[in-house]
Protein backbone atom coordinates (compact mmCIF):
# COMPACT_ATOMS: atom_id res chain seq x y z
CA UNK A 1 28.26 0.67 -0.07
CA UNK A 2 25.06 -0.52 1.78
CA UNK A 3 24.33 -3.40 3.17
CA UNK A 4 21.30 -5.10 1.34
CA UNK A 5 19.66 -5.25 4.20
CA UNK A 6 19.60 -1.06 4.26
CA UNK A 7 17.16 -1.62 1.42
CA UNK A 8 14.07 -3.48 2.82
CA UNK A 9 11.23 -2.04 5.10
CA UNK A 10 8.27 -3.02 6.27
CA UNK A 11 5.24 -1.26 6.27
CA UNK A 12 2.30 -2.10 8.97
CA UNK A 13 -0.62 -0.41 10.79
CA UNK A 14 -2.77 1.01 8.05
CA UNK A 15 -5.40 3.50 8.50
CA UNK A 16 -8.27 3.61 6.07
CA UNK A 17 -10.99 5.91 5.39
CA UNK A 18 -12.93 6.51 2.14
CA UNK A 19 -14.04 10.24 2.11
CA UNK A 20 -14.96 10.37 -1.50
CA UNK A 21 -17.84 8.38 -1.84
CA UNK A 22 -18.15 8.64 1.68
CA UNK A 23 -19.70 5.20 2.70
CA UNK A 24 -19.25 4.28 6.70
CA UNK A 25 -19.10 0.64 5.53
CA UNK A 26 -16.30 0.72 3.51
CA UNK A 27 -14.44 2.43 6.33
CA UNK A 28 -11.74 -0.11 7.87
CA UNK A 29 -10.00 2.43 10.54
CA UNK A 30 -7.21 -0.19 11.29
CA UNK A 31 -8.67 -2.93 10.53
CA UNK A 32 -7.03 -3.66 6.87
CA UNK A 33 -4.38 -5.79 8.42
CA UNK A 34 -1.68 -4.60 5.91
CA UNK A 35 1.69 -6.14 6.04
CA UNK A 36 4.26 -5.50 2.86
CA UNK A 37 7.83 -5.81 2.42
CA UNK A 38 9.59 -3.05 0.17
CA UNK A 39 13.09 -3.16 -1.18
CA UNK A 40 15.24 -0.46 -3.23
CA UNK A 41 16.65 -0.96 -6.04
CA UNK A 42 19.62 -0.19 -5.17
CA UNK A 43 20.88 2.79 -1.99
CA UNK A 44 20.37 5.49 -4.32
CA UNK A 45 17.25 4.75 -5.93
CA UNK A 46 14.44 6.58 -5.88
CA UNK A 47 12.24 3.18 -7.03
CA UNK A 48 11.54 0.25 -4.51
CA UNK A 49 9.30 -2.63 -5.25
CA UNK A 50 7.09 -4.13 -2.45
CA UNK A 51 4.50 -7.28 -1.86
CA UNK A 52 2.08 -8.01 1.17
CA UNK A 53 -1.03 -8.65 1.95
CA UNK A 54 -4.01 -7.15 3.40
CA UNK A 55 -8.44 -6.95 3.94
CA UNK A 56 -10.28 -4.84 1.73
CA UNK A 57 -13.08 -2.90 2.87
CA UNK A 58 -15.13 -6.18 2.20
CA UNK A 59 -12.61 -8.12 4.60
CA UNK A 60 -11.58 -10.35 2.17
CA UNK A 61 -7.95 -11.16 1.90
CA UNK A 62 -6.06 -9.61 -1.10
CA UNK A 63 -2.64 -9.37 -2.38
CA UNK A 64 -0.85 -6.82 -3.53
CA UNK A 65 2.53 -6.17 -5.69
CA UNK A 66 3.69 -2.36 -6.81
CA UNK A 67 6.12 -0.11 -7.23
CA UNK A 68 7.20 2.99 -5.27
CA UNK A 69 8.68 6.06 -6.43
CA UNK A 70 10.06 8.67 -3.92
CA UNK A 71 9.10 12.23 -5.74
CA UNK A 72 10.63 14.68 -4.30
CA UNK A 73 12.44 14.81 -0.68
CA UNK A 74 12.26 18.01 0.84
CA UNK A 75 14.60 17.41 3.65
CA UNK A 76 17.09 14.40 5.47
CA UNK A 77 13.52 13.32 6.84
CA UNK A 78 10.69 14.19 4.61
CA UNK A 79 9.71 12.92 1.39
CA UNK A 80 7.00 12.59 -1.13
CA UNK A 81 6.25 9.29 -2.63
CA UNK A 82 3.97 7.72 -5.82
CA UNK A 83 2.61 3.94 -5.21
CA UNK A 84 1.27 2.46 -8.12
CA UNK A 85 0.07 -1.53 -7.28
CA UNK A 86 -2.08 -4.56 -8.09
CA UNK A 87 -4.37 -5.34 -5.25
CA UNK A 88 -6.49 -8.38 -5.96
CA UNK A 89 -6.62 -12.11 -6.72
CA UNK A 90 -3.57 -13.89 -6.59
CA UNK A 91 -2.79 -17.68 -8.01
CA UNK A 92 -2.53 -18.63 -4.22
CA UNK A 93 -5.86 -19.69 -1.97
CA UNK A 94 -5.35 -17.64 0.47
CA UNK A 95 -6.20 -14.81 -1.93
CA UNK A 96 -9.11 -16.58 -4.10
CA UNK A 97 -11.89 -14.56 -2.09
CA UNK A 98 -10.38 -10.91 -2.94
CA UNK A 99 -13.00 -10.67 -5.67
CA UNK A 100 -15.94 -11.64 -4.06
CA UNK A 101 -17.56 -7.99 -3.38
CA UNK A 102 -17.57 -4.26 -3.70
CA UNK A 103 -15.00 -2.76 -6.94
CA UNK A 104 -13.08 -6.13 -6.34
CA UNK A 105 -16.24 -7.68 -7.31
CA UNK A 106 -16.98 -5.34 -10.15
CA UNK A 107 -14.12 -6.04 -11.67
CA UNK A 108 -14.24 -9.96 -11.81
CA UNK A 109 -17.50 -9.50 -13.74
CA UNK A 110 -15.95 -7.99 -16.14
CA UNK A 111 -12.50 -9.03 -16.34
CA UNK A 112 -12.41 -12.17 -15.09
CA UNK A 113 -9.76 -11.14 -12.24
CA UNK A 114 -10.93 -9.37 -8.79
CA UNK A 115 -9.00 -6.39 -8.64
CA UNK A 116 -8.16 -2.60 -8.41
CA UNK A 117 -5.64 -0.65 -9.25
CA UNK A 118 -3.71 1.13 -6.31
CA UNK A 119 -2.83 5.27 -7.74
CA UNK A 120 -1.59 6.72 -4.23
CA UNK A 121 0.32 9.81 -3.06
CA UNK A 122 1.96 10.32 0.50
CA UNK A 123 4.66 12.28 2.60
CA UNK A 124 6.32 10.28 4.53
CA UNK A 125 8.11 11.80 7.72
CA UNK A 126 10.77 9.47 8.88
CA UNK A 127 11.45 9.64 13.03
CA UNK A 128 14.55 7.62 12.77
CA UNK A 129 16.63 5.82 9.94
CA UNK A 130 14.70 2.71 11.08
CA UNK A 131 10.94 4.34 11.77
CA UNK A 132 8.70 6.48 9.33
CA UNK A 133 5.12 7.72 9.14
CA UNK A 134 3.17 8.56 5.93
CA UNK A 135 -0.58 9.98 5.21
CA UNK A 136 -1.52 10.50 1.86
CA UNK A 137 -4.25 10.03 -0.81
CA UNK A 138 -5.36 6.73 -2.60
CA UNK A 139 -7.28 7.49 -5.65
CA UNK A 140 -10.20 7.86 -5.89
CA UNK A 141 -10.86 9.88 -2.33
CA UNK A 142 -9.22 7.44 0.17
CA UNK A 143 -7.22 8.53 3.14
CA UNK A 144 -4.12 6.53 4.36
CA UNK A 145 -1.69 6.41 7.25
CA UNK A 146 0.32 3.98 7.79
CA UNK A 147 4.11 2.73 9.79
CA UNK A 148 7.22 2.27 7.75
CA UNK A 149 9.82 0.29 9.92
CA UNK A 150 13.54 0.32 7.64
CA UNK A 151 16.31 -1.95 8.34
């Protein structure tokens, strides 16, 4: 049996870059300033839920709360994952601004709420049991990489 601390990571360091519209503004490189916590459901899942924080291409301060599902793993160290999140306005100050501009923006006009829905597929290559890196695609053409550090 694990320990529940074998179910949480970390995940830090993102790279962002929207190819499809391409728009150099949007662009954040490493500058997104993500930082989320993810925990299993259980050793054997293939479902983890995770919350954080990060800057949207607008550098406003969102937050964000989804679910992960691991697809398929091809071997001990290689997997394929689904995230499906909430990135937006939160009930918390820190995160009143999220909707200010851009989709986030968009979508407080006409919902009331700043925020976008996060559709994203990666493979993740894990170094270590405690160190991973993943690149994948967020919908609609954005490219990710980011740091997965397990405990």
């Amino acid at each position: 049996m694990a320990d529940s601390l074998d179910l949480y990571s970390i995940n830090t360091g993102s790279f962002i870059f929207h190819a499809v519209p391409l728009n150099p503004d949007s662009n954040q490189y490493f500058d997104n300033w993500l930082f989320s916590v993810e925990r299993k459901f259980s050793a054997d899942s293939d479902y983890s839920l995770f919350t954080g924080t990060f800057l949207n291409s607008q550098g406003n301060r969102c937050a964000l709360l989804g679910v992960r599902k691991d697809w398929y793993q091809f071997t001990d160290k290689l997997v394929l994952k689904g995230v499906y999140a909430y990135a937006g306005e939160f009930f918390i100050d820190a995160f009143e601004n999220c909707g200010d501009d851009g989709f986030y923006g968009k979508m407080k006009d006409k919902t009331g709420v700043g925020f976008a829905p996060y559709i994203y597929t990666a493979a993740q290559y894990n170094f270590t049991d405690y160190f991973g890196l993943e690149g994948g695609l967020m919908l609609p053409g954005i490219l990710v990489m980011s740091m997965q550090w397990s405990f």
